[in-house]
Protein backbone atom coordinates (compact mmCIF):
# COMPACT_ATOMS: atom_id res chain seq x y z
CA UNK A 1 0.00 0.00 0.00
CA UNK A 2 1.06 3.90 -0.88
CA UNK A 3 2.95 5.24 2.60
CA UNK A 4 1.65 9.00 3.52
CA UNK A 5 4.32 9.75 5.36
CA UNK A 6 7.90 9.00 6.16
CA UNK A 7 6.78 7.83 9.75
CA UNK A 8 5.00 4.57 7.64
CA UNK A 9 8.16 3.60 5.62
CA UNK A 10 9.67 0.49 6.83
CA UNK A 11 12.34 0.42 9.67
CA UNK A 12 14.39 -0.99 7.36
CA UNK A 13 14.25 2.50 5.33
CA UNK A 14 13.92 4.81 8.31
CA UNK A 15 16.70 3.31 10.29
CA UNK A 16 19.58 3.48 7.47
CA UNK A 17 18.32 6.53 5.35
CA UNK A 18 18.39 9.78 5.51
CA UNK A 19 15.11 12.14 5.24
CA UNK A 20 15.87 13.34 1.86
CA UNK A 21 16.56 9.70 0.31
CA UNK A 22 13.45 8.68 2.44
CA UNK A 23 11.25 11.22 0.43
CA UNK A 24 12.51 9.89 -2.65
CA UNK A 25 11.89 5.99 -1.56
CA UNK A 26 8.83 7.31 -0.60
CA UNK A 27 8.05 8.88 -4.09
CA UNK A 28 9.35 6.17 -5.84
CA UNK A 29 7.54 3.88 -4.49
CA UNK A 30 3.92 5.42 -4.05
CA UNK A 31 4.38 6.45 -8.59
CA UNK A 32 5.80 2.41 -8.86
CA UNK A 33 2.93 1.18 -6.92
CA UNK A 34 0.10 2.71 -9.04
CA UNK A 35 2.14 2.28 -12.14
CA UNK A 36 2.84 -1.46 -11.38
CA UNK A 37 -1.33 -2.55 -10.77
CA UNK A 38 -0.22 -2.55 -6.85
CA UNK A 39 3.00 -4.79 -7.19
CA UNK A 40 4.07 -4.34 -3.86
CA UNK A 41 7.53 -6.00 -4.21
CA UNK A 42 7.84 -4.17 -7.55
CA UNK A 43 7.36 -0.91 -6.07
CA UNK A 44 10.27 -1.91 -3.32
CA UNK A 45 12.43 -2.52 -5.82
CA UNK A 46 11.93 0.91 -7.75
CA UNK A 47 11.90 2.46 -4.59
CA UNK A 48 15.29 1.30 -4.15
CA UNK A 49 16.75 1.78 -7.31
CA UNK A 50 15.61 5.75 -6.88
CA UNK A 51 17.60 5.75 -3.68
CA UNK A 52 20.52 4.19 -5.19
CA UNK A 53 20.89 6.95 -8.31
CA UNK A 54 21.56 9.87 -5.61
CA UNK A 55 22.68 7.68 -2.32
CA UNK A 56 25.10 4.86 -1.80
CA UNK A 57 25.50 2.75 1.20
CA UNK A 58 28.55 2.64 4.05
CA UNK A 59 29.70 -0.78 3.91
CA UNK A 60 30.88 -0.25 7.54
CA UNK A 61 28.18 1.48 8.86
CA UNK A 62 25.37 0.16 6.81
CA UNK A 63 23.97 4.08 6.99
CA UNK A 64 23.40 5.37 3.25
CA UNK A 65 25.19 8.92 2.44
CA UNK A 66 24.75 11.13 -0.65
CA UNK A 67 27.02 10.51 -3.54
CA UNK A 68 29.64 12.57 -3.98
């Protein structure tokens, strides 16, 4: 289902991301997930390929940071 907010998103998504890659996960998904006919692990996976165009993640840390 579509989140409305950043509160809804996963822990998965709020515990590593930061807000701004949350919003676009959030995005991402909620576009892939009427675009898809409510695929829910489609719209995951789009979701995460958004992040990943602007953010990368910290091995050590497991955190995500912006691309530099």
């Amino acid at each position: 289902m579509p989140y409305s907010s950043l509160k809804d998103l996963p822990d998965s998504v709020r515990d590593h991301l930061p807000r701004h890659a949350q919003e676009i996960y959030r995005a991402a998904f909620n576009s892939a997930w009427d675009d898809y006919e409510h695929d829910e692990a489609r719209a995951h996976r789009v979701a995460w390929a958004a992040v990943k165009n602007k953010y990368e993640k910290d091995e050590d840390s497991g955190d995500w940071q912006a691309k530099h």
